[in-house]
N, C-alpha and C. Protein backbone atom coordinates (compact mmCIF):
# COMPACT_ATOMS: atom_id res chain seq x y z
N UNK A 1 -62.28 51.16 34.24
CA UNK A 1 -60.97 50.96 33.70
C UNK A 1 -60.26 52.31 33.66
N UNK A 2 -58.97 52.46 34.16
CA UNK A 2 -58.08 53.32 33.79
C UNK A 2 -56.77 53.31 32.95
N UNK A 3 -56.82 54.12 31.81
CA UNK A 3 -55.79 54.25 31.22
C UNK A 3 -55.05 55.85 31.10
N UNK A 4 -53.20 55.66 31.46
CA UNK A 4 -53.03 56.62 31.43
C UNK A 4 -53.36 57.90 32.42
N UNK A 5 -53.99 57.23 33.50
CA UNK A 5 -54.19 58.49 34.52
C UNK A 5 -55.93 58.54 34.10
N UNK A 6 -56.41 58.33 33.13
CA UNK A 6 -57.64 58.52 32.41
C UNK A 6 -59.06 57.41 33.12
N UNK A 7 -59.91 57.98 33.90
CA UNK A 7 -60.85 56.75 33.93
C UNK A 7 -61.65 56.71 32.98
N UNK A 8 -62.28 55.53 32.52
CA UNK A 8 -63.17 54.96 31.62
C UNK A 8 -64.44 54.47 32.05
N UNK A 9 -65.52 53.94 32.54
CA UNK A 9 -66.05 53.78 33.26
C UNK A 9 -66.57 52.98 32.43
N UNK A 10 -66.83 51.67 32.32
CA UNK A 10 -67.27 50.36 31.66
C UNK A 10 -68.99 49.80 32.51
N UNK A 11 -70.20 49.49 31.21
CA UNK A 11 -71.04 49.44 31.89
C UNK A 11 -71.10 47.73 32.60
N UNK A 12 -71.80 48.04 33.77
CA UNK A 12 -72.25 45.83 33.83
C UNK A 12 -73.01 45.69 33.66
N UNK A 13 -72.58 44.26 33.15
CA UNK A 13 -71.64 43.38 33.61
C UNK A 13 -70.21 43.27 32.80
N UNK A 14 -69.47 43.57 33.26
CA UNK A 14 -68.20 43.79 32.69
C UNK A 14 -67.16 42.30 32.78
N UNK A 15 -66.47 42.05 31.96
CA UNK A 15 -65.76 40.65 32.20
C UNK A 15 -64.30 40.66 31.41
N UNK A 16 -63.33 39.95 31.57
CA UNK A 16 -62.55 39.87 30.32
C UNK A 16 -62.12 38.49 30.73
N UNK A 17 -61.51 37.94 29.21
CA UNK A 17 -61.40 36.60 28.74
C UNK A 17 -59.70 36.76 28.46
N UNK A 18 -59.52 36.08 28.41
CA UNK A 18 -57.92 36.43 28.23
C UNK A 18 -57.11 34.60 27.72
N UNK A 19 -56.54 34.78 26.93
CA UNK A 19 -55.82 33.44 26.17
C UNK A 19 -54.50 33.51 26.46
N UNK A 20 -53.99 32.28 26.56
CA UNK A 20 -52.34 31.95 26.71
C UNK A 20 -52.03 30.36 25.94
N UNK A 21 -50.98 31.13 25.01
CA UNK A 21 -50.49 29.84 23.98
C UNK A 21 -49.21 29.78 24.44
N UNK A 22 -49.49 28.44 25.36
CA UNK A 22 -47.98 28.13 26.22
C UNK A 22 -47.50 27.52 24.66
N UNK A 23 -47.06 27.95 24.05
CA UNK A 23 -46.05 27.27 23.03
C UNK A 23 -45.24 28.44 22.25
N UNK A 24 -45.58 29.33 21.50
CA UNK A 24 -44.84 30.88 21.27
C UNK A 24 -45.44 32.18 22.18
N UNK A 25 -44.81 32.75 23.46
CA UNK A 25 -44.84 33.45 23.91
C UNK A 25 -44.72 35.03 23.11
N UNK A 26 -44.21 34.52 21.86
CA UNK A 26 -43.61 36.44 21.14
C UNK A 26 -44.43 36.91 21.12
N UNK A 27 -44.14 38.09 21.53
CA UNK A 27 -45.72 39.71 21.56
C UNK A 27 -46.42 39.04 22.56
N UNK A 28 -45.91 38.20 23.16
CA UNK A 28 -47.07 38.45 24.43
C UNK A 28 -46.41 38.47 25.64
N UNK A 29 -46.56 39.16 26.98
CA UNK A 29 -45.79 39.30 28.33
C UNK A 29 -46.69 38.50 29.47
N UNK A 30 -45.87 38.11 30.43
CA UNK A 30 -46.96 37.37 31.32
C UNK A 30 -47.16 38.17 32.51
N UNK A 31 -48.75 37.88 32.94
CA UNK A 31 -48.98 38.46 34.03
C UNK A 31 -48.42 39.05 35.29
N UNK A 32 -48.62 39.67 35.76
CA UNK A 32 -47.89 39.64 37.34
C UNK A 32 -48.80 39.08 38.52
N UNK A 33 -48.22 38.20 38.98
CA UNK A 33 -48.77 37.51 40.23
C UNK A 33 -50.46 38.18 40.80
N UNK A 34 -50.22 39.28 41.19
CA UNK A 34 -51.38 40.29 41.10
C UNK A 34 -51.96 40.51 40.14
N UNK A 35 -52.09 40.37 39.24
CA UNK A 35 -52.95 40.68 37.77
C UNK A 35 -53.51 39.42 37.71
N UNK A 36 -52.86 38.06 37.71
CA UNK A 36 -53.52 37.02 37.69
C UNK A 36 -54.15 36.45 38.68
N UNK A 37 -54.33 36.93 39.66
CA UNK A 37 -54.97 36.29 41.04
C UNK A 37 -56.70 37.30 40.66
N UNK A 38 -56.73 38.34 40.12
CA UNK A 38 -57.96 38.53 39.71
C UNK A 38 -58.91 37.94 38.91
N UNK A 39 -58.13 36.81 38.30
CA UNK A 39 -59.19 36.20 37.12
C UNK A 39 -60.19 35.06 37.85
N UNK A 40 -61.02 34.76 38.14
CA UNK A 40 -61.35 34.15 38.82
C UNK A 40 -60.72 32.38 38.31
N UNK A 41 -60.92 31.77 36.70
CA UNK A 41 -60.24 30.49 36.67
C UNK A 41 -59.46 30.70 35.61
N UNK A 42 -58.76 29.76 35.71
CA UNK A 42 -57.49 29.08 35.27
C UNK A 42 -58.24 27.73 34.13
N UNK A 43 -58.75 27.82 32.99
CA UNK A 43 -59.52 26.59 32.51
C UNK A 43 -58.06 26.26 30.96
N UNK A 44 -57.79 25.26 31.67
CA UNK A 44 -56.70 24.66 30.48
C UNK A 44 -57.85 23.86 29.29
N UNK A 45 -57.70 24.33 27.99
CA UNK A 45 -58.55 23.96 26.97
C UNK A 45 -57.62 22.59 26.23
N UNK A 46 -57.77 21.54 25.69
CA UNK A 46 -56.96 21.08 25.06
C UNK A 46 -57.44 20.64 23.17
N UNK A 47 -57.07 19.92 22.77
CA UNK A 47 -57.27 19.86 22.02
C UNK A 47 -58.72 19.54 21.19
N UNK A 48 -59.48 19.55 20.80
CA UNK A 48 -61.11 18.82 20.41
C UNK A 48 -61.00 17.15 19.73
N UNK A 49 -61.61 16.97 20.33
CA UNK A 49 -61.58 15.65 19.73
C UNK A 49 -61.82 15.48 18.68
N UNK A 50 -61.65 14.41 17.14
CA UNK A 50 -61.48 14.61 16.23
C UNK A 50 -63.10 15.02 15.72
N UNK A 51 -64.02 14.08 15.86
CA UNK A 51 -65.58 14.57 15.39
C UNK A 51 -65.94 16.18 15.56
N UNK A 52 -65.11 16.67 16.98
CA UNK A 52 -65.92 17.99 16.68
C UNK A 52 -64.79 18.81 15.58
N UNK A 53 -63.77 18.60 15.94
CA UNK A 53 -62.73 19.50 15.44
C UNK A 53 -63.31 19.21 13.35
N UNK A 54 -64.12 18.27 13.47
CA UNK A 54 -64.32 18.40 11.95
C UNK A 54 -65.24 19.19 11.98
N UNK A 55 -66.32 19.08 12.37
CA UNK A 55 -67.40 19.83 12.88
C UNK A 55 -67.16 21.27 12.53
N UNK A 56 -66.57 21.91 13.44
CA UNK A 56 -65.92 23.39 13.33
C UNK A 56 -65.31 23.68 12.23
N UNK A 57 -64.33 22.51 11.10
CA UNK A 57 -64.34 22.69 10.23
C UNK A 57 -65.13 23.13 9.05
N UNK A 58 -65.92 22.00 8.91
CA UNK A 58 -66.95 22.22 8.59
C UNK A 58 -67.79 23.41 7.91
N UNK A 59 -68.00 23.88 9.70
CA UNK A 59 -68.92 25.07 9.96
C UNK A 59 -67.96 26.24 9.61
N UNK A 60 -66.99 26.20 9.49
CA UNK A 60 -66.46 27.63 9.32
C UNK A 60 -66.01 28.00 7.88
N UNK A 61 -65.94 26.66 6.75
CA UNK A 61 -65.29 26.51 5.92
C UNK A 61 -66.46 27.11 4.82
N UNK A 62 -67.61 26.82 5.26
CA UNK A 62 -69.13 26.61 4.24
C UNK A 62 -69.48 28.02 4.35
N UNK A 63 -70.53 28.26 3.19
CA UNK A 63 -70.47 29.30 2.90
C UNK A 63 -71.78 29.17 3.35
N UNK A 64 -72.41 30.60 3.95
CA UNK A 64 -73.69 30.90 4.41
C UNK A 64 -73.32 30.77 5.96
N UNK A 65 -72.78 31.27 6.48
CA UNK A 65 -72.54 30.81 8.08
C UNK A 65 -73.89 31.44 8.79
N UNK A 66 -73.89 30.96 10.01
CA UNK A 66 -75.11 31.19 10.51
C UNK A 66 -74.88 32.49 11.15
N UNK A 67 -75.41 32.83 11.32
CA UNK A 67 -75.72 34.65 12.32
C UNK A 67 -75.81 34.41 13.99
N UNK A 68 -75.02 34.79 14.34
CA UNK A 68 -75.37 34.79 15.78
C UNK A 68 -75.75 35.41 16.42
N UNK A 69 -76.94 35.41 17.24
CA UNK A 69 -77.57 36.03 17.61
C UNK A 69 -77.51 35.63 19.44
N UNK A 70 -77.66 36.91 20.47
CA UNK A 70 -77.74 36.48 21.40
C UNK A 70 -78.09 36.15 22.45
N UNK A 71 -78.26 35.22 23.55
CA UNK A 71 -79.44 34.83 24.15
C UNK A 71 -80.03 35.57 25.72
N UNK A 72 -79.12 36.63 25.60
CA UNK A 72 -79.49 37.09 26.73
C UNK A 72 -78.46 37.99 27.09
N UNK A 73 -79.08 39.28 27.35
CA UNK A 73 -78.35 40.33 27.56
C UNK A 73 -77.88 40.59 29.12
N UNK A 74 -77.06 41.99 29.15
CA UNK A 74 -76.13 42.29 30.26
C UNK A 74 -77.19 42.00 31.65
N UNK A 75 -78.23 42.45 31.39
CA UNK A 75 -79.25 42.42 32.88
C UNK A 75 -79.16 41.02 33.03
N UNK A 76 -79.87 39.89 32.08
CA UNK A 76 -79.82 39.15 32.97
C UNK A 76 -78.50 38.20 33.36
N UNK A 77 -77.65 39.04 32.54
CA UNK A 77 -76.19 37.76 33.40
C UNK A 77 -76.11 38.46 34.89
N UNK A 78 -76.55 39.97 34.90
CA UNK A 78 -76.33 40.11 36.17
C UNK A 78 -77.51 39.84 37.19
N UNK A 79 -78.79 39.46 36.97
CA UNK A 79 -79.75 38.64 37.49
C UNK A 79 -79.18 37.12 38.22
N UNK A 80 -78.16 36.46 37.16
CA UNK A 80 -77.57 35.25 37.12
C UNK A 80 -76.70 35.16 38.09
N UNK A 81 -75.75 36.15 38.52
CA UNK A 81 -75.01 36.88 39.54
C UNK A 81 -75.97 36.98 41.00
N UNK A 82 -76.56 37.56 40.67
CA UNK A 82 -77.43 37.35 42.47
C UNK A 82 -78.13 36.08 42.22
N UNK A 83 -78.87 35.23 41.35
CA UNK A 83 -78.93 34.01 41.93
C UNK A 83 -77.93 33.03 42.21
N UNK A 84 -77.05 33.25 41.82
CA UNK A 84 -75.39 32.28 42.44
C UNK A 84 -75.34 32.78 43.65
N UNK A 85 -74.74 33.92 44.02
CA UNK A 85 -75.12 34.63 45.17
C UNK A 85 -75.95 34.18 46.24
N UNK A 86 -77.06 33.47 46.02
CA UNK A 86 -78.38 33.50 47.02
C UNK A 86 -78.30 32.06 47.23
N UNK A 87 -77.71 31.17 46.81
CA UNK A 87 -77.43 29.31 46.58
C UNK A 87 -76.76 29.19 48.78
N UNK A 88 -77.29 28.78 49.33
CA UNK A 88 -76.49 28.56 50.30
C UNK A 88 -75.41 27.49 50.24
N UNK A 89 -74.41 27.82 51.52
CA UNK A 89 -73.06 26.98 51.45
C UNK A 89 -73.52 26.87 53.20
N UNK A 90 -72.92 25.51 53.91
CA UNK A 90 -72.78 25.70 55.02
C UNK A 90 -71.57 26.28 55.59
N UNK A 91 -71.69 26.67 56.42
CA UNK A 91 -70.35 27.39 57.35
C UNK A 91 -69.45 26.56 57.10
N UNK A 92 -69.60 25.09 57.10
CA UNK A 92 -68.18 23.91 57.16
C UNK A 92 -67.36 23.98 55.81
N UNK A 93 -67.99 24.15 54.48
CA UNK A 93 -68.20 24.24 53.48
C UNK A 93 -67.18 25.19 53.27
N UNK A 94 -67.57 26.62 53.28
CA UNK A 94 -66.36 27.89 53.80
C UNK A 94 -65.65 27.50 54.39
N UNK A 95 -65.61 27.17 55.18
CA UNK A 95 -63.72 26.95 56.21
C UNK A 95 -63.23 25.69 55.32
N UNK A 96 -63.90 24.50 54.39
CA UNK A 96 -62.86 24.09 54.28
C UNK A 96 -62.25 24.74 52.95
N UNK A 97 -62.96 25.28 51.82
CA UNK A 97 -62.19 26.54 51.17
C UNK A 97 -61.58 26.92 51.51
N UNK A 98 -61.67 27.63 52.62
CA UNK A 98 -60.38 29.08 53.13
C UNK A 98 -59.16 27.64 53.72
N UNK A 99 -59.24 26.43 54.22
CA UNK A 99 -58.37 25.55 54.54
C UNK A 99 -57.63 25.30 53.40
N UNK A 100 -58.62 24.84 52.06
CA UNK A 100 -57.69 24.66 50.72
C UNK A 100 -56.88 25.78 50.60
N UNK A 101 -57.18 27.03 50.35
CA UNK A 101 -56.49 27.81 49.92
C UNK A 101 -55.32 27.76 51.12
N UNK A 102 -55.43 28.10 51.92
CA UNK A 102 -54.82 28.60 53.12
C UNK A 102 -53.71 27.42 53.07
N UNK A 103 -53.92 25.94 52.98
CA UNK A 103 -52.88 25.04 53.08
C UNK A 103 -51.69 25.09 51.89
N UNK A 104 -51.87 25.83 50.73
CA UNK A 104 -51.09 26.46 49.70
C UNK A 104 -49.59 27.39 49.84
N UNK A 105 -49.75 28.27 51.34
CA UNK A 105 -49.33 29.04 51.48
C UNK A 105 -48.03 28.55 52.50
N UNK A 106 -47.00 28.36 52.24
CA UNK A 106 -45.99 28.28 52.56
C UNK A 106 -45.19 28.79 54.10
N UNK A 107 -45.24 28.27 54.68
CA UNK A 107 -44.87 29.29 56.31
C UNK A 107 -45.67 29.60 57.20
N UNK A 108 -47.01 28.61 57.10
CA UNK A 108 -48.09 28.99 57.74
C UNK A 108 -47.67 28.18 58.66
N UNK A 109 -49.06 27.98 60.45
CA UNK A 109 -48.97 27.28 61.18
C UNK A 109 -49.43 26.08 60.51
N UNK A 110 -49.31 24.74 60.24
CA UNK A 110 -50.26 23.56 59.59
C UNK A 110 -50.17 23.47 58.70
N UNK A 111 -49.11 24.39 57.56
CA UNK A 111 -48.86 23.70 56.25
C UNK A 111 -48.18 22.59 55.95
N UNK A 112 -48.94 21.82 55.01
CA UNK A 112 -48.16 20.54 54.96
C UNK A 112 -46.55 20.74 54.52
N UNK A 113 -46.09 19.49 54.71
CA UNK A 113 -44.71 19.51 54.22
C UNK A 113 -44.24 20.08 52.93
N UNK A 114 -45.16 19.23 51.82
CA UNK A 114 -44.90 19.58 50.43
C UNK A 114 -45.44 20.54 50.17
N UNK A 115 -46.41 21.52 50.49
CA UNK A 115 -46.25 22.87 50.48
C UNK A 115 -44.98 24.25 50.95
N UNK A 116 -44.39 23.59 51.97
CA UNK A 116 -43.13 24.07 52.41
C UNK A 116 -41.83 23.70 51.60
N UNK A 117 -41.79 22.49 50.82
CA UNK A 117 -40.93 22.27 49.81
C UNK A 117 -41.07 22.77 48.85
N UNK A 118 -41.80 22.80 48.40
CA UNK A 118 -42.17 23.21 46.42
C UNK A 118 -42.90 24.49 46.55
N UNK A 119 -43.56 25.17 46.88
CA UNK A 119 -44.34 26.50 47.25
C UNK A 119 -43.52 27.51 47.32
N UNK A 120 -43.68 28.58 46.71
CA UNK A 120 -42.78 29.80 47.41
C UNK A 120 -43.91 30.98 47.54
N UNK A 121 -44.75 30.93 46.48
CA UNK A 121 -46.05 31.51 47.16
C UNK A 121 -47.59 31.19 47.08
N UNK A 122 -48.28 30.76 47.40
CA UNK A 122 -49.40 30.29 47.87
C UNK A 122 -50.85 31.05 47.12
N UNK A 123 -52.10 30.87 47.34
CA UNK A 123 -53.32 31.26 46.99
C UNK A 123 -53.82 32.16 48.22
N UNK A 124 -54.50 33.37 47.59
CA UNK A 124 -54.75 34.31 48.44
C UNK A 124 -56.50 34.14 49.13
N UNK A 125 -56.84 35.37 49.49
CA UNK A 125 -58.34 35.19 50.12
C UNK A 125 -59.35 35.11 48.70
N UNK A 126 -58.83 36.02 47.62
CA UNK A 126 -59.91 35.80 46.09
C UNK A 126 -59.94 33.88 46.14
N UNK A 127 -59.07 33.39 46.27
CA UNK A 127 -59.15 31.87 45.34
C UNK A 127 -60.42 31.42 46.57
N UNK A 128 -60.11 31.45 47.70
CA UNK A 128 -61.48 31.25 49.06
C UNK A 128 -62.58 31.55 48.26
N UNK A 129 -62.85 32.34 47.97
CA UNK A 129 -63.95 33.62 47.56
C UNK A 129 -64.91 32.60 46.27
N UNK A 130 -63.44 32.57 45.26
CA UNK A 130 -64.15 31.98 44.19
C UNK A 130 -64.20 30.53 43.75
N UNK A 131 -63.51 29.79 44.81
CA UNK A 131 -64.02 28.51 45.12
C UNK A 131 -65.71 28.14 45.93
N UNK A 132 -65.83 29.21 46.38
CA UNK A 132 -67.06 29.37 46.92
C UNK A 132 -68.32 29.87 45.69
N UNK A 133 -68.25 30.81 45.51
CA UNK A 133 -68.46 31.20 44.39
C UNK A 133 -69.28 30.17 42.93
N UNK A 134 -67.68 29.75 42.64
CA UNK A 134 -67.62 28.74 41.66
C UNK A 134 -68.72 27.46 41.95
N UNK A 135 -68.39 26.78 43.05
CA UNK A 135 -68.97 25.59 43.71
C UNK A 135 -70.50 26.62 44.05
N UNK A 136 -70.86 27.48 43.52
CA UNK A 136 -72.35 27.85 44.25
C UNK A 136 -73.01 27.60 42.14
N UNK A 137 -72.35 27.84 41.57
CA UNK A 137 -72.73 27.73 39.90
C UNK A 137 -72.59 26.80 39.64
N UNK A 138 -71.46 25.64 39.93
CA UNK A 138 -71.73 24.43 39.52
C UNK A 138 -72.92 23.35 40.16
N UNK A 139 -73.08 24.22 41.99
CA UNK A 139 -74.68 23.06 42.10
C UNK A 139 -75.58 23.74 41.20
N UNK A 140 -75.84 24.72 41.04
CA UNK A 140 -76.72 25.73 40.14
C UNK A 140 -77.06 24.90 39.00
N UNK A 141 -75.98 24.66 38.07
CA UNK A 141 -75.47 23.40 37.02
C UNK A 141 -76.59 22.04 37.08
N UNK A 142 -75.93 21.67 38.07
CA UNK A 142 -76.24 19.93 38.29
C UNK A 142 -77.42 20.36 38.75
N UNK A 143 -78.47 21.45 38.52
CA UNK A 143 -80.10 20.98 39.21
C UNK A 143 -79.80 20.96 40.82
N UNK A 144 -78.97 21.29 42.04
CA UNK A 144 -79.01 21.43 42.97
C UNK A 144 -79.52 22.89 43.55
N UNK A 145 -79.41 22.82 44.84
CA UNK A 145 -80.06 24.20 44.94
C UNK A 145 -78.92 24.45 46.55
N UNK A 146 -77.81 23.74 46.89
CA UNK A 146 -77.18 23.37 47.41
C UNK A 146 -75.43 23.25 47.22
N UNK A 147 -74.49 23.83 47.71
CA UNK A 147 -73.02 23.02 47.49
C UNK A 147 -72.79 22.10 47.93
N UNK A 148 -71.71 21.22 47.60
CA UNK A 148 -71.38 19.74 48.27
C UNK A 148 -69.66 20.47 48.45
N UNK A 149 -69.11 19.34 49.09
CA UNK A 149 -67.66 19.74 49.04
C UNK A 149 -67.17 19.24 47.75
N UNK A 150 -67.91 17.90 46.86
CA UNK A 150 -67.40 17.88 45.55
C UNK A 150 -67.75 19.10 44.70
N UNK A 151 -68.60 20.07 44.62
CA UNK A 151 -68.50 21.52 44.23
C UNK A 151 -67.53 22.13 44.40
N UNK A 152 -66.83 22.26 45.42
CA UNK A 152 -65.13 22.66 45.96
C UNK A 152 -64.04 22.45 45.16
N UNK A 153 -64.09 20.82 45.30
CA UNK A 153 -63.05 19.86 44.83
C UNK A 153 -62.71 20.09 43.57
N UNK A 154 -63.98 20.05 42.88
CA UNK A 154 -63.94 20.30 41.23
C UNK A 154 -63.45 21.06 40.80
N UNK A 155 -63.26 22.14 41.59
CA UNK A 155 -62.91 23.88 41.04
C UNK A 155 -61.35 24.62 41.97
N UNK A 156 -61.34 23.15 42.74
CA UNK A 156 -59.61 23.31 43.27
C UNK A 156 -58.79 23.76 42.19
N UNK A 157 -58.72 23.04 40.97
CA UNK A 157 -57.54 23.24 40.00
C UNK A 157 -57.53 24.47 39.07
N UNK A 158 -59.04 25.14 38.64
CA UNK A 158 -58.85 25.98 37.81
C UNK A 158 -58.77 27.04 38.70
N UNK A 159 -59.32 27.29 40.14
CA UNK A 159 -58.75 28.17 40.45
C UNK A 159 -58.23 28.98 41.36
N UNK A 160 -57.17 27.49 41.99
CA UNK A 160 -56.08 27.66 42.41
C UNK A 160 -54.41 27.58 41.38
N UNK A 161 -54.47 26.64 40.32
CA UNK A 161 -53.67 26.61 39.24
C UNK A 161 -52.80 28.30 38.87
N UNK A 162 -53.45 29.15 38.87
CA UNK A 162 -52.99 30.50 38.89
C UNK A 162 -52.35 31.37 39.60
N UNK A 163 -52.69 30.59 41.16
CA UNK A 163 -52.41 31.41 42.15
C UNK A 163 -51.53 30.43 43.17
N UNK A 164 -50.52 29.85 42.44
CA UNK A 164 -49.96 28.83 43.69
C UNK A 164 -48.74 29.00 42.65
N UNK A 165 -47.24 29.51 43.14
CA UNK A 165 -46.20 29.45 42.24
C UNK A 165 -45.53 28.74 43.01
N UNK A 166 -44.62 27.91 42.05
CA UNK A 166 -43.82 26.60 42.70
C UNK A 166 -42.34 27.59 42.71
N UNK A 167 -41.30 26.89 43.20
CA UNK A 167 -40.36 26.97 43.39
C UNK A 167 -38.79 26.45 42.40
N UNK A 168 -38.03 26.40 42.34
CA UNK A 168 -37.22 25.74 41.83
C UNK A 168 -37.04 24.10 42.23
N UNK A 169 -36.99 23.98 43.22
CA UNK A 169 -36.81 22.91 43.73
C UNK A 169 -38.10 21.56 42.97
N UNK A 170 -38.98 22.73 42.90
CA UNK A 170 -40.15 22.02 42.59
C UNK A 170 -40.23 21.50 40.84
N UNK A 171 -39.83 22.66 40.58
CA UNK A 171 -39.30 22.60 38.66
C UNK A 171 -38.17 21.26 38.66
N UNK A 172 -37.25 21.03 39.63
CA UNK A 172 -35.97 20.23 39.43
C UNK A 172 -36.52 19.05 39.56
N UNK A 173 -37.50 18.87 40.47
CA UNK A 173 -37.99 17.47 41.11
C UNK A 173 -39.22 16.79 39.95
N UNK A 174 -39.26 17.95 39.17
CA UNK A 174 -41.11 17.00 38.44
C UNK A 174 -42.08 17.25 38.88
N UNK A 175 -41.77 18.46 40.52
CA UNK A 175 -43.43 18.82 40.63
C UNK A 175 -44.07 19.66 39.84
N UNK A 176 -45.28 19.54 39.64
CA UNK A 176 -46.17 20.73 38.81
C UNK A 176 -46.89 21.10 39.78
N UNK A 177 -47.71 21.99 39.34
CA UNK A 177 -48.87 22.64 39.96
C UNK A 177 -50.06 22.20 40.19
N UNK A 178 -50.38 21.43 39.45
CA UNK A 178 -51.13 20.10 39.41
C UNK A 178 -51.48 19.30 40.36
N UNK A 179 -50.08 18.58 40.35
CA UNK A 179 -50.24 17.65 41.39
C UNK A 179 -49.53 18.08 42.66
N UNK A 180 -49.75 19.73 43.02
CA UNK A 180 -49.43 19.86 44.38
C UNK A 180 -50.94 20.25 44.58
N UNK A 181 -51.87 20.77 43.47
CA UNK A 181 -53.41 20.63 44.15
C UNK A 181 -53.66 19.26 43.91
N UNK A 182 -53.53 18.82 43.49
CA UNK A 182 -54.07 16.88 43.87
C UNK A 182 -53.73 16.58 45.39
N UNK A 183 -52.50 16.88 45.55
CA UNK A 183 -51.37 16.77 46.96
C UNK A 183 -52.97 17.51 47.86
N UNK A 184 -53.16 18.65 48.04
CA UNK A 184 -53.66 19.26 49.24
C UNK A 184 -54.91 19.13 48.70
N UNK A 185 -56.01 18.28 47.75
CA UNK A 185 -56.94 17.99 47.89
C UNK A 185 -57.00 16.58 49.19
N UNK A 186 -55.83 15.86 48.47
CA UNK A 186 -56.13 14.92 49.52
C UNK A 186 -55.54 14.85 50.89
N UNK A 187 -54.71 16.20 51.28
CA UNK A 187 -54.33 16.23 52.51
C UNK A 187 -55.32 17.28 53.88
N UNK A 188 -55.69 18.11 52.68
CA UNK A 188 -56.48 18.86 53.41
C UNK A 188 -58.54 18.21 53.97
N UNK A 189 -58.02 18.24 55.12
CA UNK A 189 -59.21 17.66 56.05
C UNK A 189 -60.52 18.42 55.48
N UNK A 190 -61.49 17.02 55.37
CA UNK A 190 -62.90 17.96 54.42
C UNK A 190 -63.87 18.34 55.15
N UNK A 191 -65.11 17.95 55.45
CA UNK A 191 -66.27 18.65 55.94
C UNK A 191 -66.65 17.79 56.52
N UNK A 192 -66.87 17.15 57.84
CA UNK A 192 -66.94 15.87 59.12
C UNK A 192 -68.78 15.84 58.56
């Protein structure tokens, strides 16, 4: 990290978490296009359902809270890192990632229509990267040792959602961001 001209040198595994309360923006500024294409997802949280949200009540309200203690230090998240890493993907698998992303981008050869309407700028080579990535932790997850293209699919929205800015046209009409990755999940050709 640099601040001020100043480097800092942070040990790994290094990460940051970062919150956005789309409802009062004050004291807080939003990203720049480039600042946010580094995060790898985009995970919209919503509300808890009522059992847990008592739950947490609960637990936070009572006296004696528990101690947290934690389950595993910096080595092995970065152990956890080269086994995601080592998960194979087939070649088809990759191209159709770099196709999702790539069909995002506005002015290309083969972008769909409604990317050329509502799009003004698109998902870069990171969202490729960490759709790949992503889909290598979620077979990890499910007991696979393997990606599927539903590994892909799943992880279209959080993280492409960040990196695909709509247009005006798109704000006037009711499109979201949303459902222009719904749009190029189901337009973009999958894995034969």
């Amino acid at each position: 990290m640099t601040a001020a001209g100043r480097p800092y040198p942070l040990d790994e595994p290094f990460f940051v978490l970062a919150t956005q309360n789309p409802i009062e923006m004050e004291g807080t500024y939003p990203l720049p296009e480039a600042q946010l294409d580094r995060f790898m997802l985009n995970v919209v949280i919503d509300y808890l359902p009522q059992a847990d949200e008592v739950a947490v009540v609960e637990r936070t309200t009572s006296p004696g809270s528990a101690m947290i203690e934690h389950l595993f230090r910096g080595d092995d998240v970065l152990a956890f890192h080269e086994v995601v890493r080592r998960v194979p993907v087939a070649r088809e698998l990759i191209e159709y990632a770099v196709r999702l992303a790539s069909a995002s981008r506005a002015g290309r050869p083969g972008t769909p229509d409604f990317v050329a309407q509502y799009v003004s700028w698109g998902a870069g080579t990171r969202a490729s990267q960490n759709l790949i990535l992503g889909a290598k932790a979620r077979a990890l997850l499910l007991g696979r040792a393997h990606v599927s293209v539903d590994d892909i699919k799943s992880l279209a929205h959080p993280v492409l959602r960040h990196r695909i800015l709509l247009n005006y046209k798109a704000e006037a009409e009711g499109m979201n961001v949303e459902k222009v990755i719904n749009r190029l999940i189901e337009t973009v050709p999958g894995v034969t």
